[in-house]
Each structure stands twice: as structure tokens, then as C-alpha cells.
C-alpha atoms as a PDB file:
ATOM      1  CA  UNK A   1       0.000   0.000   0.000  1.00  0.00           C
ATOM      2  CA  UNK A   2       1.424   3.528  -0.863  1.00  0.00           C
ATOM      3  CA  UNK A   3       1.631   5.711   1.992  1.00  0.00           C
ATOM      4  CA  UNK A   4       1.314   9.653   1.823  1.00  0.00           C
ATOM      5  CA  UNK A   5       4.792  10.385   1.722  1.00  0.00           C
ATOM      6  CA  UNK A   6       5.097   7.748  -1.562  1.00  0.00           C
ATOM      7  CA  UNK A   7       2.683   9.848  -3.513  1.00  0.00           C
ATOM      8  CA  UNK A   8       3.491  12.845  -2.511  1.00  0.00           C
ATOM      9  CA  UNK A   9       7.368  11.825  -3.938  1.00  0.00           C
ATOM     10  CA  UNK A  10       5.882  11.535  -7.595  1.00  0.00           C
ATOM     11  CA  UNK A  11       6.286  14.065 -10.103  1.00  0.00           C
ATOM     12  CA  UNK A  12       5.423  14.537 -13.542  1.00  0.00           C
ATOM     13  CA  UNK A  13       7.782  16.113 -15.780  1.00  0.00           C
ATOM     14  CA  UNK A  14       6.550  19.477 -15.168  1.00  0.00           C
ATOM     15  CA  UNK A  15       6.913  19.223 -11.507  1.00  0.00           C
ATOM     16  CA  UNK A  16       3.426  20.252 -10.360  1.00  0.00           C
ATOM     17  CA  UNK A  17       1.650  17.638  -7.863  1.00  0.00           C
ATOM     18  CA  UNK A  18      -2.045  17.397  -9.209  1.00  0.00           C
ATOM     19  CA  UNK A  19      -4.282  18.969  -6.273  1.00  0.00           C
ATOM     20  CA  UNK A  20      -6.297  16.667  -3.977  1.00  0.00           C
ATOM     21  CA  UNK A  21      -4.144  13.326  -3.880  1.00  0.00           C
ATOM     22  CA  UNK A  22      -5.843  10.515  -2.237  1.00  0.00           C
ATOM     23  CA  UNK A  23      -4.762   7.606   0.026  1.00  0.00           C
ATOM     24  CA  UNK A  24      -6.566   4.946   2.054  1.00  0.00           C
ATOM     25  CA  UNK A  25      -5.320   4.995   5.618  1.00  0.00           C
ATOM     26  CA  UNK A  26      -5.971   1.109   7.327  1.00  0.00           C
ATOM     27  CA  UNK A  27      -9.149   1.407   7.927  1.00  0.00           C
ATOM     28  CA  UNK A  28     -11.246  -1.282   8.647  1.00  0.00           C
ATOM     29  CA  UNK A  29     -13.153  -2.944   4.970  1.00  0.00           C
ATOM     30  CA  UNK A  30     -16.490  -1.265   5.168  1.00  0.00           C
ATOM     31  CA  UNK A  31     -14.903   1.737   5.979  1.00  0.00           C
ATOM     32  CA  UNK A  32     -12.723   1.783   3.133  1.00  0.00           C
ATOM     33  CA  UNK A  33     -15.044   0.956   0.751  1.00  0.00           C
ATOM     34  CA  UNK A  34     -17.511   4.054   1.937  1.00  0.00           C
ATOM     35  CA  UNK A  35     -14.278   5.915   1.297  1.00  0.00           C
ATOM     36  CA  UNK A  36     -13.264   4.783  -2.128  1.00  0.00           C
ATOM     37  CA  UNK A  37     -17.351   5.203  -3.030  1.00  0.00           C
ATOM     38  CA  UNK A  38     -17.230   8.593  -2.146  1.00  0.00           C
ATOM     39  CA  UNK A  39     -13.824   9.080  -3.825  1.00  0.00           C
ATOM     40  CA  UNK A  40     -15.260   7.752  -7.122  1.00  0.00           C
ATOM     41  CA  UNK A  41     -18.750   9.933  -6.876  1.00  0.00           C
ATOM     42  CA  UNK A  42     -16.528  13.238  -6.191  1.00  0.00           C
ATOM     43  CA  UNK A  43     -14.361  11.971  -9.177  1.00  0.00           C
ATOM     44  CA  UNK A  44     -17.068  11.460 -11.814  1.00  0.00           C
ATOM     45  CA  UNK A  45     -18.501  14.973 -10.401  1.00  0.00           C
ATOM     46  CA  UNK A  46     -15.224  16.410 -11.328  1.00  0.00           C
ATOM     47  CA  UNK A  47     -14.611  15.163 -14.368  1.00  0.00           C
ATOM     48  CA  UNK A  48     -18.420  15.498 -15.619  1.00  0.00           C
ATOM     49  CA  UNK A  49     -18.139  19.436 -14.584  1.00  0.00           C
ATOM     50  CA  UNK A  50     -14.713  19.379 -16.825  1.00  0.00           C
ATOM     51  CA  UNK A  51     -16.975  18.220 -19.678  1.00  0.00           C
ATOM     52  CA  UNK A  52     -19.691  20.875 -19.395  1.00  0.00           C
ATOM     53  CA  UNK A  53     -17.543  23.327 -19.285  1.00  0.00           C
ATOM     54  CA  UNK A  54     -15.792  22.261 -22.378  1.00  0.00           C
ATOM     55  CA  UNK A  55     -18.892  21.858 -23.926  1.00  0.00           C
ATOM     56  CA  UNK A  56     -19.909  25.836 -23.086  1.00  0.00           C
ATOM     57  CA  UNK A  57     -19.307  28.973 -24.248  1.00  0.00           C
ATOM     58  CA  UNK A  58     -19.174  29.874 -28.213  1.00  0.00           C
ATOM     59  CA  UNK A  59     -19.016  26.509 -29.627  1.00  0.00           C
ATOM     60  CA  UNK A  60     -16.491  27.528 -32.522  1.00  0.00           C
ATOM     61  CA  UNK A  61     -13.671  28.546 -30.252  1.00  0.00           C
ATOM     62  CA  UNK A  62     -13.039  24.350 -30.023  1.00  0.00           C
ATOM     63  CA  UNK A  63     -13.184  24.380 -33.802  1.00  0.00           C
ATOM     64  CA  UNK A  64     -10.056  24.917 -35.422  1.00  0.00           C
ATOM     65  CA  UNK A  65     -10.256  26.416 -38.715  1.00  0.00           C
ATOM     66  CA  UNK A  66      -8.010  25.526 -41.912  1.00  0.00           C
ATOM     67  CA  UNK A  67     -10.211  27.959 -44.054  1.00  0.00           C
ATOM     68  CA  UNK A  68      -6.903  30.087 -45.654  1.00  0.00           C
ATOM     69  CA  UNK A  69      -7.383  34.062 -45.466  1.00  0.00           C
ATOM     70  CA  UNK A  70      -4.982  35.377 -48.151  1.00  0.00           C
ATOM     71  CA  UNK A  71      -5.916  38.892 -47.612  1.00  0.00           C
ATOM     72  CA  UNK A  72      -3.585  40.986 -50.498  1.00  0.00           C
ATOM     73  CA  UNK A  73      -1.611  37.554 -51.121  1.00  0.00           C
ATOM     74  CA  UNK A  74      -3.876  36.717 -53.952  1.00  0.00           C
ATOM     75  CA  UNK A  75      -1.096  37.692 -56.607  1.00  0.00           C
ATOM     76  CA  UNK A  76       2.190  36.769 -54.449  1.00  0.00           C
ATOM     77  CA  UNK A  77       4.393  35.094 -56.397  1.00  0.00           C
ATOM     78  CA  UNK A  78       8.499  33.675 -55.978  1.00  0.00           C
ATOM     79  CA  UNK A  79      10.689  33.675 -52.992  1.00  0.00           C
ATOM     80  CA  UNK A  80      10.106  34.735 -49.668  1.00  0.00           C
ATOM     81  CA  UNK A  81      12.459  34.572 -46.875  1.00  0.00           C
ATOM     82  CA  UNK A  82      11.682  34.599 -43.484  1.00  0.00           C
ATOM     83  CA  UNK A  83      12.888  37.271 -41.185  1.00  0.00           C
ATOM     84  CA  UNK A  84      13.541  35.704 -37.877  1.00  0.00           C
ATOM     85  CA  UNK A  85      13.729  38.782 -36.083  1.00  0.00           C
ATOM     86  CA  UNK A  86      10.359  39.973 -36.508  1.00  0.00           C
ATOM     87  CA  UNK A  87       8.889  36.487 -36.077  1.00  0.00           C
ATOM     88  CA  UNK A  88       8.067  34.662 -33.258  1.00  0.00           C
ATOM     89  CA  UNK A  89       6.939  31.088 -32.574  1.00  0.00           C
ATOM     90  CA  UNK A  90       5.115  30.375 -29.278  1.00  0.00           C
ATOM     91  CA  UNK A  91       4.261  26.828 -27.820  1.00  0.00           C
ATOM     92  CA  UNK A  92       2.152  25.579 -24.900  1.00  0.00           C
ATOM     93  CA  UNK A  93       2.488  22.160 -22.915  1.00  0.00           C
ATOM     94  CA  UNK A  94      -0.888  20.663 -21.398  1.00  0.00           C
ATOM     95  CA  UNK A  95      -1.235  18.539 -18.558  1.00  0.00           C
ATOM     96  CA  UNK A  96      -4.671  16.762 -18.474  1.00  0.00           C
ATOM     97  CA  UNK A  97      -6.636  18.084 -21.232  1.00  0.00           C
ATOM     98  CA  UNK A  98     -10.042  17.081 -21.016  1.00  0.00           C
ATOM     99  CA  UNK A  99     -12.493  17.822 -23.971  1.00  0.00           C
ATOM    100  CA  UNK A 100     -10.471  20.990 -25.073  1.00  0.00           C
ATOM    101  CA  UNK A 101      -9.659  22.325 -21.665  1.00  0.00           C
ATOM    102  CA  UNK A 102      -6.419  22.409 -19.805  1.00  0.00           C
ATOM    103  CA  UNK A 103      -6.196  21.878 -16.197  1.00  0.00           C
ATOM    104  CA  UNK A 104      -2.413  23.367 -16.191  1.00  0.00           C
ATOM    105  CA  UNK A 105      -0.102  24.199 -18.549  1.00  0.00           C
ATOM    106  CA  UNK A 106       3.452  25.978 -19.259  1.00  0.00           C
ATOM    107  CA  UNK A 107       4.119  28.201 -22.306  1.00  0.00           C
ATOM    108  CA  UNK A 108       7.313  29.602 -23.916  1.00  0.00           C
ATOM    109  CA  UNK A 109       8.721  30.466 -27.140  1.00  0.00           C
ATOM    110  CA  UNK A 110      11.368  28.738 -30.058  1.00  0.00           C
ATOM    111  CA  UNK A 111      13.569  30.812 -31.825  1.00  0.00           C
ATOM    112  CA  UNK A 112      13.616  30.881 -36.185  1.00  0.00           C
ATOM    113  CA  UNK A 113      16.887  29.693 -37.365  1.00  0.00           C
ATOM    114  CA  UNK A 114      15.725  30.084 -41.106  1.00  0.00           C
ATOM    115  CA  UNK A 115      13.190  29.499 -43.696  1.00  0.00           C
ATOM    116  CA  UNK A 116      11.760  30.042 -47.159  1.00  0.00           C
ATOM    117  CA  UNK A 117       8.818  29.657 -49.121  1.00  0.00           C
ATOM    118  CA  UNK A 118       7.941  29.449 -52.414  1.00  0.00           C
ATOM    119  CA  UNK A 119       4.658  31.092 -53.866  1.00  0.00           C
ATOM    120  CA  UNK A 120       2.429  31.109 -57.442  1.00  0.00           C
ATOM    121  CA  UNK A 121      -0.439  33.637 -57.777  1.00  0.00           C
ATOM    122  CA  UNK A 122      -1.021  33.564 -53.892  1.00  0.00           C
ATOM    123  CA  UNK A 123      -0.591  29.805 -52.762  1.00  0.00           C
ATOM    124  CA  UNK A 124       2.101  28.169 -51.065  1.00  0.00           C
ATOM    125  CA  UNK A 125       3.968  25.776 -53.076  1.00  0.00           C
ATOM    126  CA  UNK A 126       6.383  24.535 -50.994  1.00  0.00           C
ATOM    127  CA  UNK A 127       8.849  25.610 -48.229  1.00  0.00           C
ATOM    128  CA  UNK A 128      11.215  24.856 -45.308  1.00  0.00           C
ATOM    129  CA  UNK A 129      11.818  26.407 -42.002  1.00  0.00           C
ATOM    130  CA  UNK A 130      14.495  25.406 -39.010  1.00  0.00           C
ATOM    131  CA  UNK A 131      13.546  25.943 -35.518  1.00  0.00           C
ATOM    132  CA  UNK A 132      16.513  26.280 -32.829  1.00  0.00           C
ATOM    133  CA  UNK A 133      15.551  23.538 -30.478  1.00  0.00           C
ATOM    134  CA  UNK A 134      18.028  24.666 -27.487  1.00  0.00           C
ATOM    135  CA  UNK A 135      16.377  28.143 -27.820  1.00  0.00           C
ATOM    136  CA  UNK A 136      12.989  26.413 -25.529  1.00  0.00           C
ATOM    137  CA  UNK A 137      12.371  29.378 -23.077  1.00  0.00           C
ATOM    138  CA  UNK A 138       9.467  29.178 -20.485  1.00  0.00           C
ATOM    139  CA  UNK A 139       7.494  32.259 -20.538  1.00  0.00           C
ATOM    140  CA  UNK A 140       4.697  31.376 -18.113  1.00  0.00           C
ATOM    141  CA  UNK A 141       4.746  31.596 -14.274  1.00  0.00           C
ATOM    142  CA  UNK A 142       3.574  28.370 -12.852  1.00  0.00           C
ATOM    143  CA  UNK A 143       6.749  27.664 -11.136  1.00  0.00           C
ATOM    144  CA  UNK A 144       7.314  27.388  -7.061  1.00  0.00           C
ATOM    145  CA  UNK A 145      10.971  27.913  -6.339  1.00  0.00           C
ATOM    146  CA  UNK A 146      10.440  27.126  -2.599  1.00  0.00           C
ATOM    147  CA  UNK A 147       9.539  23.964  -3.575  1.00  0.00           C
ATOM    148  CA  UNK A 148      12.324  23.223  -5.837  1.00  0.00           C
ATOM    149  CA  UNK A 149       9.828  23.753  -9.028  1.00  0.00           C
ATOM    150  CA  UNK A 150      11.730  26.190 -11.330  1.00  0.00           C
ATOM    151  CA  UNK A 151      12.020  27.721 -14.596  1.00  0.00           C
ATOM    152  CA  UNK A 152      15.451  26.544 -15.013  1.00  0.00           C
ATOM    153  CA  UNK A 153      14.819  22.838 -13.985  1.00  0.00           C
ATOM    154  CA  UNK A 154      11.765  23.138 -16.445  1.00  0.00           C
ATOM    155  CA  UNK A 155      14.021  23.887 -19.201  1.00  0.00           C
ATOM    156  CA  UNK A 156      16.379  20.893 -18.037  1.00  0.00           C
ATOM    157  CA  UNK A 157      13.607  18.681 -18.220  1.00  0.00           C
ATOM    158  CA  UNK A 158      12.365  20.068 -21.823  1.00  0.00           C
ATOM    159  CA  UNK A 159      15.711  19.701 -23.033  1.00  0.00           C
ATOM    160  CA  UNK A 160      16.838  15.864 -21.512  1.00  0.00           C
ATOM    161  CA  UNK A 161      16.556  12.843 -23.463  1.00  0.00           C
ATOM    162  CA  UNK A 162      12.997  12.437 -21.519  1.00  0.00           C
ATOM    163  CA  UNK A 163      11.550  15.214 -24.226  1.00  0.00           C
ATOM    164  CA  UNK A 164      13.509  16.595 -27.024  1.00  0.00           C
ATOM    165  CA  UNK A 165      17.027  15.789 -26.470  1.00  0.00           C
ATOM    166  CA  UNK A 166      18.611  18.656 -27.810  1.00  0.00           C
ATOM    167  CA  UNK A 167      22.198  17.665 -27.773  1.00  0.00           C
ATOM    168  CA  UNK A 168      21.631  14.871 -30.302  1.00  0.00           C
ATOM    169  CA  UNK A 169      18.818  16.692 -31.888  1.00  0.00           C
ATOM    170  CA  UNK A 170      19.413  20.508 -31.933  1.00  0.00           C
ATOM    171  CA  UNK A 171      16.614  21.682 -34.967  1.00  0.00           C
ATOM    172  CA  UNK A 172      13.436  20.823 -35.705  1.00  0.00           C
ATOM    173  CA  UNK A 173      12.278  21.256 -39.141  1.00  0.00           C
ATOM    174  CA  UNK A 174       9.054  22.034 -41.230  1.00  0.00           C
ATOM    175  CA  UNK A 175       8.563  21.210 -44.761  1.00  0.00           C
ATOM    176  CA  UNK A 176       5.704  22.803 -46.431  1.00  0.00           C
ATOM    177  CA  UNK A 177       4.086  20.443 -48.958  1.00  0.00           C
ATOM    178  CA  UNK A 178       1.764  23.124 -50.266  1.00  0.00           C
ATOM    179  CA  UNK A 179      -1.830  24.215 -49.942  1.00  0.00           C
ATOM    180  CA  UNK A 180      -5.291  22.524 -50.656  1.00  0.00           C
ATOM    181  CA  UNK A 181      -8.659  22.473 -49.929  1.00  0.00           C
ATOM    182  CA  UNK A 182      -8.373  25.627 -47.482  1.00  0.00           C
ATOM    183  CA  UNK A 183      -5.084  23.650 -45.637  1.00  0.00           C
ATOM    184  CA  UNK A 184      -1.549  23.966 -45.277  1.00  0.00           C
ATOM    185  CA  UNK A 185       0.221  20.819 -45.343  1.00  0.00           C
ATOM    186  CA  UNK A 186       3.587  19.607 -44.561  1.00  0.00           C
ATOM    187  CA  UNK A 187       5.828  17.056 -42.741  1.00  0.00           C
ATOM    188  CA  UNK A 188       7.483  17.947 -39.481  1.00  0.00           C
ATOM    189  CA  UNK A 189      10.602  16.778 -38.623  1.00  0.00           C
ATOM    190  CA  UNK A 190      11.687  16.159 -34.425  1.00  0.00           C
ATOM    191  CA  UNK A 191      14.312  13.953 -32.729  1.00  0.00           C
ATOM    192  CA  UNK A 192      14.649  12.723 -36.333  1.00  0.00           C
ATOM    193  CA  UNK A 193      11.160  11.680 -36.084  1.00  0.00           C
ATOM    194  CA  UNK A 194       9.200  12.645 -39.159  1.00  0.00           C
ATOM    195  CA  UNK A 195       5.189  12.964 -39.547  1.00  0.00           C
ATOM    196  CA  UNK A 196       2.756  14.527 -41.956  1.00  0.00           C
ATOM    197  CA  UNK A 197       1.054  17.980 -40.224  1.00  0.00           C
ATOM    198  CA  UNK A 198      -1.548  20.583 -40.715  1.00  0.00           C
ATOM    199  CA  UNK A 199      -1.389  24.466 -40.056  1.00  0.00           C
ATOM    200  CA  UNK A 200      -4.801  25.513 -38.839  1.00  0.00           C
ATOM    201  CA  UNK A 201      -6.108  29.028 -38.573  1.00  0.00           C
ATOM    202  CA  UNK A 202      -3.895  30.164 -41.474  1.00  0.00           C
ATOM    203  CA  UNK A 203      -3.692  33.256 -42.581  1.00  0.00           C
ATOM    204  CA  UNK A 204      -1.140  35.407 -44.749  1.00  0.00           C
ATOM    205  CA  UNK A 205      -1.171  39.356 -46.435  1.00  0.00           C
ATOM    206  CA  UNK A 206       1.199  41.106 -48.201  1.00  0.00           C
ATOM    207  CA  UNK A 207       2.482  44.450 -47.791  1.00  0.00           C
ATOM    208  CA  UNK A 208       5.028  45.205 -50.754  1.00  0.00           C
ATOM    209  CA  UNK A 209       7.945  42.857 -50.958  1.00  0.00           C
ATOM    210  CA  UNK A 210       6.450  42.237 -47.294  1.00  0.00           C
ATOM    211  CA  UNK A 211       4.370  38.863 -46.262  1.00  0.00           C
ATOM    212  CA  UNK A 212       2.807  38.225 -42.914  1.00  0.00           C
ATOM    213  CA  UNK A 213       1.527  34.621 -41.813  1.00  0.00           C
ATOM    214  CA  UNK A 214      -0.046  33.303 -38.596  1.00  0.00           C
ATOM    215  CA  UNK A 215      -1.301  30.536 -37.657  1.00  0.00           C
ATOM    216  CA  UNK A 216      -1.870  27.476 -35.312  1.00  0.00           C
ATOM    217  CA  UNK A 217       0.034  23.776 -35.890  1.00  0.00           C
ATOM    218  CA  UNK A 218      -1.093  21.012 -33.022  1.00  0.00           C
ATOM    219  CA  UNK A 219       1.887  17.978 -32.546  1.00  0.00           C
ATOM    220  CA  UNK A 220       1.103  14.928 -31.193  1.00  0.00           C
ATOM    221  CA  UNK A 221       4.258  14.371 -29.015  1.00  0.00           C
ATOM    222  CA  UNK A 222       3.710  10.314 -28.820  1.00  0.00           C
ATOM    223  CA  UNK A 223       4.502  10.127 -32.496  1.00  0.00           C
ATOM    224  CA  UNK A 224       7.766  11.983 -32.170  1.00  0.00           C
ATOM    225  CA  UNK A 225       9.026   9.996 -29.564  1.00  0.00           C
ATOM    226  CA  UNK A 226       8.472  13.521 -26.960  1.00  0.00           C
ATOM    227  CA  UNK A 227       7.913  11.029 -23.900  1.00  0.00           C
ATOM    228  CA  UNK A 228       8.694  10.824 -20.266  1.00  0.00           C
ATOM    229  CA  UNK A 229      10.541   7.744 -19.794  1.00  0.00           C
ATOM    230  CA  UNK A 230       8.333   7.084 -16.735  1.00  0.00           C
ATOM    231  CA  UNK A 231       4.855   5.837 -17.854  1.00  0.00           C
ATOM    232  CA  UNK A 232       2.906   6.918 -14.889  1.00  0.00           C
ATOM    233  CA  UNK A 233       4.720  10.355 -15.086  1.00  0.00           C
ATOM    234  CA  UNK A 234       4.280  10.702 -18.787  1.00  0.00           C
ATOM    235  CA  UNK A 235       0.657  10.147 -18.526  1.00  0.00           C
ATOM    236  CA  UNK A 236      -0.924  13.276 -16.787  1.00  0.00           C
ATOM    237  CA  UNK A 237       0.421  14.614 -19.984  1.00  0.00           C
ATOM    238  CA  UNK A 238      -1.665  15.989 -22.774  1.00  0.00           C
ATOM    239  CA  UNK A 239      -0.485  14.053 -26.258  1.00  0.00           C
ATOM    240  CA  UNK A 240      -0.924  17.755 -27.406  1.00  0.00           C
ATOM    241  CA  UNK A 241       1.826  20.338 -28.008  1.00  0.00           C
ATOM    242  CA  UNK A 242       0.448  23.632 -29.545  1.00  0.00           C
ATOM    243  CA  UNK A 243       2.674  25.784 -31.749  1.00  0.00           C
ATOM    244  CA  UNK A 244       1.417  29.284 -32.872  1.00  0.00           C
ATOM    245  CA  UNK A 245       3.306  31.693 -35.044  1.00  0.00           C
ATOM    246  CA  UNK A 246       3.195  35.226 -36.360  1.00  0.00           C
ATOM    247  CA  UNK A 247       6.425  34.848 -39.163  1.00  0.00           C
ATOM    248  CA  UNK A 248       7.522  37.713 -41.181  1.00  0.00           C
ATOM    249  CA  UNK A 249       8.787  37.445 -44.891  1.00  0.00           C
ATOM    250  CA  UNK A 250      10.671  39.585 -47.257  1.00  0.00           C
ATOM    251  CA  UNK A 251      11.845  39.278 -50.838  1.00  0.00           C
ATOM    252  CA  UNK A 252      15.216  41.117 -49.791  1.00  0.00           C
ATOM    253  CA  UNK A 253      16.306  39.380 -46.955  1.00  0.00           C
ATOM    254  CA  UNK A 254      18.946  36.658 -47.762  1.00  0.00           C
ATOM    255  CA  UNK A 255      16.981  32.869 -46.898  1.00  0.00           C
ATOM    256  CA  UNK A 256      18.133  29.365 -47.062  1.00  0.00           C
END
């Protein structure tokens, strides 16, 4: 039987205990089994509220769209290189996402190494872009230092073999296939894993020699190997990694 002091030692790889941890003292059989029945009804309450409130609110904000707003891209055409200075590339970690909603999270930002894409009469035909792996920065402020829960151990963990072991596997990449059907497709490349993607939310304008693009790509970490060695660890983990950029192109700039 775990005690109190057993559970309490777990962690998950984001170092935050999940509130209200339960144990069964010895008690004697009926007793325990009123406990664990009241356990399990305040369980199913919690999780059933989780689900309503999911479900509320404006219904589309759980819909991601992949409708494409080109805005003045219509006629873009040839190279455009990405300025990593004016671009930024944000991602958020989920622990125990349940129908949409996050009970806790962290959130940080990548840096742009490079990148490139190639467009005809407004669509994107193809492209690459390299994201500096060792650049993960928490920007977020769940962290207890008293407790030995901080930024900098976060960023230890992010970096280990455990997640995306950055010493072996310092860039990420993105190809860009091209565009169909109102998506943006391409294949994304981490820890040498690679795996077909879709942008969602995707939107783009010119200004001049000037493009803009946002948008919203979701990673399954399980497919790219992003896994806490430690099962029970790894599992009050969401699968989902979100990635959201705002990248800046420019005809002049020297690219890949």
C-alpha cells in the first residue's frame, strides 16, 4: 500500500503535484469501501463538470479552422524569406486536457533559425523552415521555487533525453508540402522523427515585398518519440503540443 509520503514523492515532468491526492489509511473494509465510493462519486462529479464546461461557451472557439485568409496575397508570387527577427513562434504544454480544456499548462517560445517559401499567384507551393531547439524558453509563471519547481529545472527537463534531447537533436524542421482544400500541409521533422502535419487558422497578407503569416500547428508528441521515460509520469500529460506563429517574410532578406 502507498503511503502519503510515496505519492506525494511523484512528479510529472513538469513538476506540479495534481491537487487533492488521495490515500486509504488502514481502515477497517467497510470503511474503506464508503471511502473509495465517495472518492469515485466526487471523481465522476469532477470530471463530468470538466466536460460541461468544455462543452460551453461559443461553440467555434473548439473548432479549429483551416479555411486560408490570403488577404492581399492573392497575386504573391516567388521567394520569400523569413525574417527571424520579426517572427516569433510560441508553444504551450498541457497537462490533463479534457475535452479541449487544460487543467495546467506551461508556455514559452522557439527561436527561427531560417526558412523560405515558395509562392504562385497567392498559394504556397512549398517551403522549409528550421527551428533552434536549445532556444525552448518558459514564458509562463507556474513555477514554485520554494519547492524546488523552477524555470530553469523546467528547461532541463524540456531539453533531456525524456523530451527533445537537444544535444543529439538541436533543430526541428518544417517542410511545407503546399496548400489545398483551405489547408496547409507539410511534414514535421523532431528527434529525427518525421510525420505529416496541418497548419490551422492560417492566414497570410502582403504588404510590398512584405508577407505576414499566422497561424496554429497542433503535434502529437507520442509520435515523435516527446515522452517521459516514466509511464505513470508521462501520462498526466496531454499528447498535445500547440505551436502558434506570427512569421515575417521579405523578398530582400537573404533565406536558405
Amino acid at each position: 500500500m502507498q503511503t502519503r509520503s510515496n505519492l506525494n514523492s511523484i512528479r510529472h515532468p513538469f513538476e506540479t503535484v495534481v491537487p487533492g491526492s488521495f490515500y486509504l489509511c488502514t481502515l477497517n473494509p467497510k470503511t474503506q469501501f464508503a471511502n473509495m465510493k465517495k472518492m469515485t462519486t466526487t471523481l465522476m462529479m469532477a470530471v463530468f463538470g470538466l466536460f460541461l464546461f468544455s462543452c460551453g461557451g461559443d461553440s467555434t472557439s473548439e473548432t479549429k479552422s483551416t479555411e486560408v485568409k490570403t488577404g492581399d496575397a492573392i497575386d504573391a508570387s516567388g521567394t520569400y524569406n523569413l525574417d527571424a527577427g520579426e517572427s516569433s513562434l510560441n508553444w504551450t504544454g498541457h497537462m490533463l486536457k479534457v475535452g479541449g480544456v487544460s487543467l495546467y499548462n506551461h508556455h514559452g517560445t522557439l527561436d527561427f533559425e531560417k526558412g523560405r517559401v515558395e509562392m504562385a499567384n497567392g498559394q504556397i507551393v512549398e517551403g522549409t523552415f528550421v527551428v533552434d531547439m536549445t532556444s525552448i524558453t518558459p514564458t509562463d509563471n507556474n513555477f514554485t521555487p520554494e519547492e524546488g519547481r523552477t524555470k530553469e529545472k523546467l528547461i532541463g527537463h524540456l531539453t533531456s533525453g525524456d523530451f527533445f534531447a537537444v544535444e543529439n537533436y538541436p533543430t526541428a524542421t518544417l517542410e511545407i508540402t503546399g496548400m489545398e482544400g483551405g489547408k496547409v500541409m507539410g511534414d514535421m521533422t523532431i528527434r529525427g522523427k518525421t510525420n505529416p502535419v496541418i497548419i490551422n487558422g492560417f492566414e497570410m497578407d502582403t504588404d510590398g515585398d512584405m508577407m505576414r503569416t499566422k497561424g496554429i500547428l497542433t503535434l502529437d508528441r507520442q509520435k515523435f518519440d516527446v515522452a517521459f521515460k516514466m509511464g505513470v509520469q508521462d501520462k498526466v500529460l496531454s499528447d498535445d503540443v500547440d505551436l502558434e506563429f506570427n512569421v515575417v517574410f521579405n523578398k530582400s532578406n537573404l533565406g536558405i
